[in-house]
C-alpha atoms as a PDB file:
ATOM      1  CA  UNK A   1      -4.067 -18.635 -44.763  1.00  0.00           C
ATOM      2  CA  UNK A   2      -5.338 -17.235 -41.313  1.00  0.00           C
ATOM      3  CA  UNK A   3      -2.890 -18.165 -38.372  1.00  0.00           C
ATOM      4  CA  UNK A   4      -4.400 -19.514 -35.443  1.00  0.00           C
ATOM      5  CA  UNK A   5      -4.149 -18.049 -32.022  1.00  0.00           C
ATOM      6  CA  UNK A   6      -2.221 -20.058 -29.103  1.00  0.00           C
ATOM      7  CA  UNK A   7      -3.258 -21.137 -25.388  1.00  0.00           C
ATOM      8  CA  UNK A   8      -1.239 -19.338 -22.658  1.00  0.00           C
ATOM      9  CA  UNK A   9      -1.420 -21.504 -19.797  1.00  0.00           C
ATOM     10  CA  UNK A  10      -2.001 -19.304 -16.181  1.00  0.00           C
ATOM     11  CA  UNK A  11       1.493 -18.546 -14.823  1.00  0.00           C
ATOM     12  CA  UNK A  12       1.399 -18.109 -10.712  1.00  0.00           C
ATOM     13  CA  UNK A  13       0.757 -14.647 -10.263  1.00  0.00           C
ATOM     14  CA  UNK A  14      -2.386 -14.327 -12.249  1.00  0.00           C
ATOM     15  CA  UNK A  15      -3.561 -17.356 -10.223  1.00  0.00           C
ATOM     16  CA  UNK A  16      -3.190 -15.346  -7.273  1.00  0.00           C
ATOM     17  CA  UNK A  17      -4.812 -12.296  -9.318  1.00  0.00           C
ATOM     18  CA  UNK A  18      -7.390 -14.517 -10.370  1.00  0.00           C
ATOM     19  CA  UNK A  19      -8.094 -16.266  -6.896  1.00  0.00           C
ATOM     20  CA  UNK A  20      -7.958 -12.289  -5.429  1.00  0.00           C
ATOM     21  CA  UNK A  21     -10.932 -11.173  -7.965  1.00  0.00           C
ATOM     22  CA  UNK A  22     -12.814 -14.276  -7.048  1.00  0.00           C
ATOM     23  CA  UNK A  23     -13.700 -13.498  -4.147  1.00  0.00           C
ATOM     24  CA  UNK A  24     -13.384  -9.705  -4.220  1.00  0.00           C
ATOM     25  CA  UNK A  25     -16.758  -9.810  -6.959  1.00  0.00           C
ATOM     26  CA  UNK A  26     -18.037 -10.694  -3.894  1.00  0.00           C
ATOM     27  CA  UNK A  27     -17.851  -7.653  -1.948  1.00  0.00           C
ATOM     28  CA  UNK A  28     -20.324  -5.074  -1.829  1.00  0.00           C
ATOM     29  CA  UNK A  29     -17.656  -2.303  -2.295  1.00  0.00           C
ATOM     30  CA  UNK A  30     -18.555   1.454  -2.411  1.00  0.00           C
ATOM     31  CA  UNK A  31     -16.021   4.199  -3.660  1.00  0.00           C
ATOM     32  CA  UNK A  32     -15.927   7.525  -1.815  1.00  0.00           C
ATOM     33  CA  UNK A  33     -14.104  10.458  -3.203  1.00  0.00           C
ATOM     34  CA  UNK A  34     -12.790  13.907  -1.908  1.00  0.00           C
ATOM     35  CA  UNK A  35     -10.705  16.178  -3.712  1.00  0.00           C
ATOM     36  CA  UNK A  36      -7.839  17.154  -1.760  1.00  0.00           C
ATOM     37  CA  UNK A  37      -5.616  20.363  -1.285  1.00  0.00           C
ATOM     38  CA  UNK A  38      -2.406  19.229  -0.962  1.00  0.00           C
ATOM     39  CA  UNK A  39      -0.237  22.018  -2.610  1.00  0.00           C
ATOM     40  CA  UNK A  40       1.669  22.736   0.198  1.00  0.00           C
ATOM     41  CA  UNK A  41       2.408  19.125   1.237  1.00  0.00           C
ATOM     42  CA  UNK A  42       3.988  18.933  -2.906  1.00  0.00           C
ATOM     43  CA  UNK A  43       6.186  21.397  -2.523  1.00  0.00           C
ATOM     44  CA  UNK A  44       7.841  20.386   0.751  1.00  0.00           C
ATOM     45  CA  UNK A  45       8.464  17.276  -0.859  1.00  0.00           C
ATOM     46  CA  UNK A  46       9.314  19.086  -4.123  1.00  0.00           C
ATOM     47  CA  UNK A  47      12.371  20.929  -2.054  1.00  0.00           C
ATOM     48  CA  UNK A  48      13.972  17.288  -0.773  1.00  0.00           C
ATOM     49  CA  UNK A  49      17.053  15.676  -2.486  1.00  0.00           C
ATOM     50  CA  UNK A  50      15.221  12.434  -1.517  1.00  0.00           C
ATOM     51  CA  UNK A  51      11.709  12.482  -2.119  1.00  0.00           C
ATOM     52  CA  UNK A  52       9.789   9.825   0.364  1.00  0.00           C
ATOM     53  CA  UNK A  53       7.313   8.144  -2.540  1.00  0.00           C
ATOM     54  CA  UNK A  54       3.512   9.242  -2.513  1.00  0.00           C
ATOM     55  CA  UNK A  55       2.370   5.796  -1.961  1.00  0.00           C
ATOM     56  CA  UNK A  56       4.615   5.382   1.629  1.00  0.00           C
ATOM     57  CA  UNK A  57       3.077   9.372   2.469  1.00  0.00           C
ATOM     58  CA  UNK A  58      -0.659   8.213   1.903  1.00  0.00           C
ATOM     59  CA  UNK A  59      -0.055   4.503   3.802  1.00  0.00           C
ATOM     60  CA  UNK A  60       0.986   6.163   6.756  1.00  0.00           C
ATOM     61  CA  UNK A  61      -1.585   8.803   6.503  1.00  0.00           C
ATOM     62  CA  UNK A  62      -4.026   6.805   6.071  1.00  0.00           C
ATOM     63  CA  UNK A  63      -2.783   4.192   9.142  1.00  0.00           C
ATOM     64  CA  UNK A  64      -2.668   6.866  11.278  1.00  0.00           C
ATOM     65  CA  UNK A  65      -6.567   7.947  10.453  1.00  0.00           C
ATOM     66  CA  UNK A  66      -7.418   3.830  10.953  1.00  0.00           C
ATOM     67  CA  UNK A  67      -5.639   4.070  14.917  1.00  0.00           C
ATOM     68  CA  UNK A  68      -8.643   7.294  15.225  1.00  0.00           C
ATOM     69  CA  UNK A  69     -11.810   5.459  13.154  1.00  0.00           C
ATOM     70  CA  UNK A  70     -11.720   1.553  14.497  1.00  0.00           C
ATOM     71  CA  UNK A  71     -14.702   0.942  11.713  1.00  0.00           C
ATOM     72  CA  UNK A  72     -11.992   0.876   9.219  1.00  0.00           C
ATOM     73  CA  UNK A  73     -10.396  -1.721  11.093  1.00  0.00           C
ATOM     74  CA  UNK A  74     -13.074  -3.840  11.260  1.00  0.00           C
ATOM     75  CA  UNK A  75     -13.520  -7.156   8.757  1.00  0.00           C
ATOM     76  CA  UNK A  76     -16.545  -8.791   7.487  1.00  0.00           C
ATOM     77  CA  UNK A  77     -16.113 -12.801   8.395  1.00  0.00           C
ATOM     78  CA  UNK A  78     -19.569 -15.093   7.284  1.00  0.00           C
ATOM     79  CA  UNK A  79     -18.098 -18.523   8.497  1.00  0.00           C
ATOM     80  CA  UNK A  80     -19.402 -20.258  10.992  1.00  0.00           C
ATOM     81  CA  UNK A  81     -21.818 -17.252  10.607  1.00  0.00           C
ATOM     82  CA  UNK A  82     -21.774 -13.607  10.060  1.00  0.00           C
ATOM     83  CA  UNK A  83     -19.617 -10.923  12.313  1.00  0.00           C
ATOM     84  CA  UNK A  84     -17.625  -8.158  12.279  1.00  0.00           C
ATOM     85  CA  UNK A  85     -13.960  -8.521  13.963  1.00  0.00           C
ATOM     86  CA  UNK A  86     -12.118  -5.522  14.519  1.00  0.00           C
ATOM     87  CA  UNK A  87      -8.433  -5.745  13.937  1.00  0.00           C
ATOM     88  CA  UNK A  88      -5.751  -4.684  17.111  1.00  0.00           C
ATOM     89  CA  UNK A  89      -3.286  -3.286  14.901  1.00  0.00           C
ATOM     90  CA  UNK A  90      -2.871  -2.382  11.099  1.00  0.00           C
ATOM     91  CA  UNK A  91      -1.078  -4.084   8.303  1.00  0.00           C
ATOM     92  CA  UNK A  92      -1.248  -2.195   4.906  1.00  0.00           C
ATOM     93  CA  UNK A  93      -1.225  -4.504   1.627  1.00  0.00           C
ATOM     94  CA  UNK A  94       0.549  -2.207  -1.067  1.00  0.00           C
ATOM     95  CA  UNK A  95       0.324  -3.589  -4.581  1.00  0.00           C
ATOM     96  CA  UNK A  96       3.624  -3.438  -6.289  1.00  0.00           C
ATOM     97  CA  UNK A  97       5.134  -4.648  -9.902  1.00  0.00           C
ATOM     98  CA  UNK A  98       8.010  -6.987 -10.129  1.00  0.00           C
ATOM     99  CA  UNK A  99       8.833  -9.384 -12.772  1.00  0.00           C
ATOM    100  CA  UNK A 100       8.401 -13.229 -12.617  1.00  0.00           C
ATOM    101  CA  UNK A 101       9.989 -15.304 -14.841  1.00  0.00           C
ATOM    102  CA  UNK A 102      10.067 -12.353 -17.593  1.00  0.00           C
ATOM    103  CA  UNK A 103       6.498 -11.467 -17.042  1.00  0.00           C
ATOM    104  CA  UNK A 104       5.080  -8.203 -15.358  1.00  0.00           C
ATOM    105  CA  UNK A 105       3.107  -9.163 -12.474  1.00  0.00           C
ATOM    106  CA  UNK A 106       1.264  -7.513  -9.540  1.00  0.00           C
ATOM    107  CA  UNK A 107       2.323  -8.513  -6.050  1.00  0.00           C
ATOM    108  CA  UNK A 108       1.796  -7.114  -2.549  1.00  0.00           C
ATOM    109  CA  UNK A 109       4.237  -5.236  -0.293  1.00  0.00           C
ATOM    110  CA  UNK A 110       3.294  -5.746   3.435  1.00  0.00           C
ATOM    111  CA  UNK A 111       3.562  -2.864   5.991  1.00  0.00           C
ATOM    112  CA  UNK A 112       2.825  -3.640   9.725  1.00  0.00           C
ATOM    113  CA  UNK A 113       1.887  -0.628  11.587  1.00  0.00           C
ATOM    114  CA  UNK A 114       3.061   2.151   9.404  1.00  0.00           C
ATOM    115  CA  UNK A 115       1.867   4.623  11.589  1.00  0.00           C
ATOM    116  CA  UNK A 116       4.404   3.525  13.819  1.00  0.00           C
ATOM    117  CA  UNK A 117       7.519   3.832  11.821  1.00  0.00           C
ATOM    118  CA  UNK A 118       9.152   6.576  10.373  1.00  0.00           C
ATOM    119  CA  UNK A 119       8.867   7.318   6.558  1.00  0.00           C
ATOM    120  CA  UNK A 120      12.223   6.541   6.129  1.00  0.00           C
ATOM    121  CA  UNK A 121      12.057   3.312   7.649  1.00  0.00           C
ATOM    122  CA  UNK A 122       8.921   2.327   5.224  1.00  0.00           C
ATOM    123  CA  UNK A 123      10.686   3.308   2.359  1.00  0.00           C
ATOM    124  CA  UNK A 124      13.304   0.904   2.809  1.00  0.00           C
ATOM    125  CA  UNK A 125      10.719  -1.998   3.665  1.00  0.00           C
ATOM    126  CA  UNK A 126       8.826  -1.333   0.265  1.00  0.00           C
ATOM    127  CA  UNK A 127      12.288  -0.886  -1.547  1.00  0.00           C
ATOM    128  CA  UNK A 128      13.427  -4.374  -0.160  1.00  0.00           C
ATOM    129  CA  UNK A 129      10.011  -5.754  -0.835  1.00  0.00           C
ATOM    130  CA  UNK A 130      10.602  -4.648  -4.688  1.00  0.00           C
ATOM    131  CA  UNK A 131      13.911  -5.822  -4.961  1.00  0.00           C
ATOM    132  CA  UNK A 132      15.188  -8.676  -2.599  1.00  0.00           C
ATOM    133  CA  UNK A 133      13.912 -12.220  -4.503  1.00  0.00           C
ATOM    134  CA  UNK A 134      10.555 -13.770  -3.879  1.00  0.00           C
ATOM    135  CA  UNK A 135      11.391 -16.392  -2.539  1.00  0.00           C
ATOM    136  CA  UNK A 136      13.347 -14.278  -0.024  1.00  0.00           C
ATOM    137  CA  UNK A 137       9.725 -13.049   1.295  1.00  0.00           C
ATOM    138  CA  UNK A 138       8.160 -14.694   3.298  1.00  0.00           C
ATOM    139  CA  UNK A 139       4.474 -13.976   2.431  1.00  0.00           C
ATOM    140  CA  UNK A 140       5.220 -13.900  -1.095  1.00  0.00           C
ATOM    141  CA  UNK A 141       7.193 -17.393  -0.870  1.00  0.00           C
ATOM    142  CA  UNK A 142       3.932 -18.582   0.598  1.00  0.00           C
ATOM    143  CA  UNK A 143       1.448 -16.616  -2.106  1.00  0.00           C
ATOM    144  CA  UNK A 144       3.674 -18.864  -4.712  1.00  0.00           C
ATOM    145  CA  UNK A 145       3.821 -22.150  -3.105  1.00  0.00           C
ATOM    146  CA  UNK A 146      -0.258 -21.854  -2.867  1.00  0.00           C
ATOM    147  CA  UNK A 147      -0.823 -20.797  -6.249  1.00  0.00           C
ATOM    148  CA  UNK A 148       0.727 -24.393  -7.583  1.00  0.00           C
ATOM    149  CA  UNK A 149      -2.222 -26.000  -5.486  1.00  0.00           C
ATOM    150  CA  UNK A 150      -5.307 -27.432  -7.576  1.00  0.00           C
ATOM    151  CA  UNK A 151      -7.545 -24.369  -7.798  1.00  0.00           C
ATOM    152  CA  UNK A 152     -10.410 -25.658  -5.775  1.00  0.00           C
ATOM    153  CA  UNK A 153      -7.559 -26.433  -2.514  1.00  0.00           C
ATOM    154  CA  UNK A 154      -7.170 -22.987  -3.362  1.00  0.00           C
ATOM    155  CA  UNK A 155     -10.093 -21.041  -3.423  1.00  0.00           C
ATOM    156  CA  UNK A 156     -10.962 -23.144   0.084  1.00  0.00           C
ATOM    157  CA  UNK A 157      -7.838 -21.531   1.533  1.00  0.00           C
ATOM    158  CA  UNK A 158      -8.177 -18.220   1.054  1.00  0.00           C
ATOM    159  CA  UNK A 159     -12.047 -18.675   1.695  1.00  0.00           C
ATOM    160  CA  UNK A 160     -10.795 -20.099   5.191  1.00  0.00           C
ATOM    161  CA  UNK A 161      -8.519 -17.369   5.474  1.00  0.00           C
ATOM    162  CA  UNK A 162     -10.526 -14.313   4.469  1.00  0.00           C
ATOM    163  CA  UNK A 163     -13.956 -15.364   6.290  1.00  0.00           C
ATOM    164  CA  UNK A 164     -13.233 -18.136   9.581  1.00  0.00           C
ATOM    165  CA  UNK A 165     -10.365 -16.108  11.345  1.00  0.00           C
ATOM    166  CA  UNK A 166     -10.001 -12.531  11.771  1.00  0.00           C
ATOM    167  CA  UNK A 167      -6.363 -13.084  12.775  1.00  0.00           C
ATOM    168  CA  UNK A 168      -5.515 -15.272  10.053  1.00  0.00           C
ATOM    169  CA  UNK A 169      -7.323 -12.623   7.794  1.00  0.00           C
ATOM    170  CA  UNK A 170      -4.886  -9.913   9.657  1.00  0.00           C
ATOM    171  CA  UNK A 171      -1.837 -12.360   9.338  1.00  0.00           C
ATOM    172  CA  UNK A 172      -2.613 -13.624   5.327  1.00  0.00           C
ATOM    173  CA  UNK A 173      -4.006 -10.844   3.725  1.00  0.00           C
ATOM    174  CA  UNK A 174      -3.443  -7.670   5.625  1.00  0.00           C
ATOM    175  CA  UNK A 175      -5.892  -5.280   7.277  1.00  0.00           C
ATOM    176  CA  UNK A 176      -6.330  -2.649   4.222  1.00  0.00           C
ATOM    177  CA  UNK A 177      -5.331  -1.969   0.516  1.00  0.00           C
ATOM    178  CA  UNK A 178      -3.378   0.619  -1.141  1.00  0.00           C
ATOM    179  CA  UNK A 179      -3.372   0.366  -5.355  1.00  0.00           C
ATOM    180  CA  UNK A 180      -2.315   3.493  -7.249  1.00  0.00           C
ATOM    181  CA  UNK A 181      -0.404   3.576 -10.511  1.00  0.00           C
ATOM    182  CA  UNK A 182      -0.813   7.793 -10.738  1.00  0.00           C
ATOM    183  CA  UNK A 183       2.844   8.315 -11.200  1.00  0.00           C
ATOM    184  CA  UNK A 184       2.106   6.531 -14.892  1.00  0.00           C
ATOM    185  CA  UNK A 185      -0.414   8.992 -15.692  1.00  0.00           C
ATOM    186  CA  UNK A 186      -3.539   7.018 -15.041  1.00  0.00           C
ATOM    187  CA  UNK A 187      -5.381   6.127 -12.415  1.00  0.00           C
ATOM    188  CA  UNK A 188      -8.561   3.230 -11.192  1.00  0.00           C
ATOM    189  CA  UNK A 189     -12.022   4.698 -10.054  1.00  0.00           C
ATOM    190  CA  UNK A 190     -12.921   1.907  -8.500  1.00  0.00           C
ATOM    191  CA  UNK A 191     -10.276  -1.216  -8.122  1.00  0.00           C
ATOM    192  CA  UNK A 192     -11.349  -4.436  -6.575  1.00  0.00           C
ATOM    193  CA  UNK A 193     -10.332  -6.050  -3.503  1.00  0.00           C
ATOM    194  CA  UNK A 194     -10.804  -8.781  -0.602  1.00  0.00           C
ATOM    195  CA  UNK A 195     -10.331  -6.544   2.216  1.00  0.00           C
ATOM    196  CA  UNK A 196     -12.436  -4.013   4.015  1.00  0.00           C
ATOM    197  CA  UNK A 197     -11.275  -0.613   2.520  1.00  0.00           C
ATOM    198  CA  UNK A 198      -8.741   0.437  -0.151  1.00  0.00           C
ATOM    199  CA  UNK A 199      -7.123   3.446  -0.772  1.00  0.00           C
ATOM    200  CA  UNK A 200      -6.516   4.922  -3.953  1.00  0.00           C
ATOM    201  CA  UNK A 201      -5.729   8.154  -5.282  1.00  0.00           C
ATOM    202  CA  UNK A 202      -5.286  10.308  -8.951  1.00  0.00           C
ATOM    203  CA  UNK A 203      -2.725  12.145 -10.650  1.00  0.00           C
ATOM    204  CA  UNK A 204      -0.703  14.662  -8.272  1.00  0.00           C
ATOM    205  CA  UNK A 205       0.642  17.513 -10.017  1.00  0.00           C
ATOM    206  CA  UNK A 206       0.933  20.847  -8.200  1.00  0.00           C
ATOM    207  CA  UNK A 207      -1.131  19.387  -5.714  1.00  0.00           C
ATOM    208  CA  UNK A 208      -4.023  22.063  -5.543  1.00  0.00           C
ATOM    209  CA  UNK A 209      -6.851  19.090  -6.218  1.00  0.00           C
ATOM    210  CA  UNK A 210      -5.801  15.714  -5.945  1.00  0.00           C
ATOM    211  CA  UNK A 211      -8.614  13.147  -5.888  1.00  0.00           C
ATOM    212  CA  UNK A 212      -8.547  10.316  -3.349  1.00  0.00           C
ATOM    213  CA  UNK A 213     -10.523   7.716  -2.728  1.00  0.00           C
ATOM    214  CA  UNK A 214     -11.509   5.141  -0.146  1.00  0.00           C
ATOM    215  CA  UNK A 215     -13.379   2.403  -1.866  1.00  0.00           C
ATOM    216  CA  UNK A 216     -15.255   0.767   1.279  1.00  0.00           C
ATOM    217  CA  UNK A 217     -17.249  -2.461   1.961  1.00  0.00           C
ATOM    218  CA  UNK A 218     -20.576  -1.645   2.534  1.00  0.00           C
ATOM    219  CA  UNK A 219     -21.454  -4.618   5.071  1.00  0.00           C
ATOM    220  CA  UNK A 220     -18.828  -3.651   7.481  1.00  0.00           C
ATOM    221  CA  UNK A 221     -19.690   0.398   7.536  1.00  0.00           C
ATOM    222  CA  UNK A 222     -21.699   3.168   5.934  1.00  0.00           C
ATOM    223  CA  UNK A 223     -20.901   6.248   3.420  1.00  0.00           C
ATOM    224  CA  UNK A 224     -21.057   9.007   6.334  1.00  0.00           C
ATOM    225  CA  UNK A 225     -17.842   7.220   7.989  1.00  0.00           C
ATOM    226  CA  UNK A 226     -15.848   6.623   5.100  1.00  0.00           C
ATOM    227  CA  UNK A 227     -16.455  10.574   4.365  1.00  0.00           C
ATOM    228  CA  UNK A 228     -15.279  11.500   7.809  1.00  0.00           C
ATOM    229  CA  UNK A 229     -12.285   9.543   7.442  1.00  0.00           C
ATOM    230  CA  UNK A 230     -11.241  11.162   4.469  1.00  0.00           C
ATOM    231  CA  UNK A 231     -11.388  14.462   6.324  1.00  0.00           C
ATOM    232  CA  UNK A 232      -9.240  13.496   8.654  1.00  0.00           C
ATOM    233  CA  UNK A 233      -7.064  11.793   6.138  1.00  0.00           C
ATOM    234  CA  UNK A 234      -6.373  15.023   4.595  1.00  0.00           C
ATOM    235  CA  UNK A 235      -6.018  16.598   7.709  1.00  0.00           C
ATOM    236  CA  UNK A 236      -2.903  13.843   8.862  1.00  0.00           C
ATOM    237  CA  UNK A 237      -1.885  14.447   5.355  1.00  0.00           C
ATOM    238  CA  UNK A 238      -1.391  18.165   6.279  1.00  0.00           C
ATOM    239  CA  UNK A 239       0.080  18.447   9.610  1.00  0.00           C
ATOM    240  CA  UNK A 240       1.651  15.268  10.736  1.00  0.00           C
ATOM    241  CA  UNK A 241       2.869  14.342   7.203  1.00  0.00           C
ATOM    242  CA  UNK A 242       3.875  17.412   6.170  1.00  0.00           C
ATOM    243  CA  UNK A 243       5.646  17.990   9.174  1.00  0.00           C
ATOM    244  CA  UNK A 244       7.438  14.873   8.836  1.00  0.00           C
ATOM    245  CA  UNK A 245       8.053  15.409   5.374  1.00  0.00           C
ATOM    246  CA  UNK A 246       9.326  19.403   6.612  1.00  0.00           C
ATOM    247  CA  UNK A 247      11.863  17.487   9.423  1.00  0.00           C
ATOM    248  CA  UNK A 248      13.339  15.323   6.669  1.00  0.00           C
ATOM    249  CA  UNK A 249      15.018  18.356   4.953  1.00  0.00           C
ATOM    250  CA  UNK A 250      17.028  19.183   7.876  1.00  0.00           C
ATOM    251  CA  UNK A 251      17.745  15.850   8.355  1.00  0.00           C
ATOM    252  CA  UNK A 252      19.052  16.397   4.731  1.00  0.00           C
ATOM    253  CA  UNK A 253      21.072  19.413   5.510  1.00  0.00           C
ATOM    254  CA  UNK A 254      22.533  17.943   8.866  1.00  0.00           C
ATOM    255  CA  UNK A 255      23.503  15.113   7.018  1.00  0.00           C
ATOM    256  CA  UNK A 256      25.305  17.236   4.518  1.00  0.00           C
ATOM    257  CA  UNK A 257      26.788  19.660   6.388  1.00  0.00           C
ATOM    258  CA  UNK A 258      28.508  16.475   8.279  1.00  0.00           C
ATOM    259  CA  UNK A 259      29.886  15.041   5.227  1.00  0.00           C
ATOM    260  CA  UNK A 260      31.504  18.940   4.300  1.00  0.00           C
ATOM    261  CA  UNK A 261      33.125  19.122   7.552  1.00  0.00           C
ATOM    262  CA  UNK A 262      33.830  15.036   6.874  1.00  0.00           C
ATOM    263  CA  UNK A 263      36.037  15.962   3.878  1.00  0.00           C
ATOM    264  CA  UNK A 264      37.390  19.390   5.084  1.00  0.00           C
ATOM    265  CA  UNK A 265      38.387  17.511   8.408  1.00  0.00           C
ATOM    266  CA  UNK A 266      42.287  17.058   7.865  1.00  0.00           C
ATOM    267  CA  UNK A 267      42.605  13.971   9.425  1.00  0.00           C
ATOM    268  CA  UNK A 268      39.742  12.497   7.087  1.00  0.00           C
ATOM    269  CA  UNK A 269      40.721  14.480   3.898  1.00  0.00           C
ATOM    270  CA  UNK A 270      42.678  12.533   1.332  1.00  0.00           C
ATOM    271  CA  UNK A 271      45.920  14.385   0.095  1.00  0.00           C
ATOM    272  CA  UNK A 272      45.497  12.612  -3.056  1.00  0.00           C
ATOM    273  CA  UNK A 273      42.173  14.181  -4.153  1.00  0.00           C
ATOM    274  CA  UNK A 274      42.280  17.898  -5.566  1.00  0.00           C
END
């Protein structure tokens, strides 16, 4: 006798999936690709004890090109009627994977400004935004305490949010997207999203031709300028990046070299240890 299937009710996060690809169908989105040479940027980061994560290396690059090309800071808005608002600063929305309740879901690390901060400093944001509980975040307690709304309250806030305000779109949803999963051998050719641009990138390996990809919404800009910008993205990606990525390693060694002289230092050195 043939066993019949079972209904899995929507748990909270793929409401907020589901509410995300509702109105991201709804963006004419365009994906732009440029193979990059990034060999020597790999094996800088090869060389470090502690590697800084791809994802934290591209956000910042790809802040940094946003602060020279204000299109990519601009947002479509059609309520009360159609405009482009461009954004004073940028927040990066970073998908990440955490578990709730047992179940692998998709959620978004916040970045404000990572152009501004050091790569250090962003890892630790994304590692507390990974780790530290849900309710413990503030955007994320409020992602879950709207997904228990009936869907159509729902779909009217983030309609409100994404298309009245271009502050509250800055404030709720973030300026730009970063999805990769490339460190699991895969990677999307063209994800979906709300928000003007997202950046997204292949498998890195010795770095020679990496491809990365800026998938754009057409209303707000045009091909040409998503092509420039990933010029100059792998040009931040090659100087300022790598050398930030070149000053962590003698950060590395200073920090090393203090912790020998730490536990050859008589006074520090315990008499107990061999």
């Amino acid at each position: 006798m043939r066993q019949s299937g079972r209904t899995i009710p929507l748990s909270l996060p793929r409401r907020i999936i589901g509410d995300l690809m509702y109105f991201a169908q709804r963006v004419p989105t365009v994906p732009v690709q440029r193979l990059m040479n990034l060999s020597t940027l790999v094996q800088t980061r090869r060389r470090l004890a502690h590697r800084p994560s791809w994802v934290i290396l591209f956000t910042k690059a790809y802040a940094m090109v946003c602060e020279q090309i204000p299109e990519l800071r601009r947002s479509y808005l059609a309520w009360p009627s159609a405009r482009l608002y461009e954004h004073a600063q940028t927040i990066a929305s970073v998908a990440i994977q955490r578990q709730y309740e047992g179940e692998p879901s998709v959620w978004f690390a916040r970045l404000r400004e990572p152009h501004r901060q050091p790569i250090v400093e962003l890892e630790r944001l994304l590692r507390q935004q990974r780790e530290l509980p849900l309710t413990q975040i503030k955007h994320m307690r409020r992602l879950l305490h709207v997904a228990r709304w009936w869907q159509p309250l729902r779909r009217l806030g983030w309609a409100v949010a994404l298309n009245c305000s271009g502050v509250w779109r800055e404030r709720y949803c973030g300026t730009f997207g970063v999805t990769v999963y490339s460190s699991l051998g895969a990677e999307s050719l063209h994800p979906l999203s709300p928000l003007t641009t997202t950046l997204n990138y292949g498998v890195i390996g010795d770095g020679s031709q990496v491809p990365v990809r800026i998938i754009y919404d057409h209303r707000v800009m045009d091909g040409p300028t998503v092509a420039r910008a990933l010029v100059a993205l792998e040009q931040v990606l090659t100087t300022a990046i790598q050398a930030e990525v070149e000053s962590l390693q003698g950060t590395e060694s200073e920090t090393q070299s203090q912790l020998l002289l730490s536990n050859t230092n008589p006074i520090n050195a315990n008499p107990t240890e061999s």
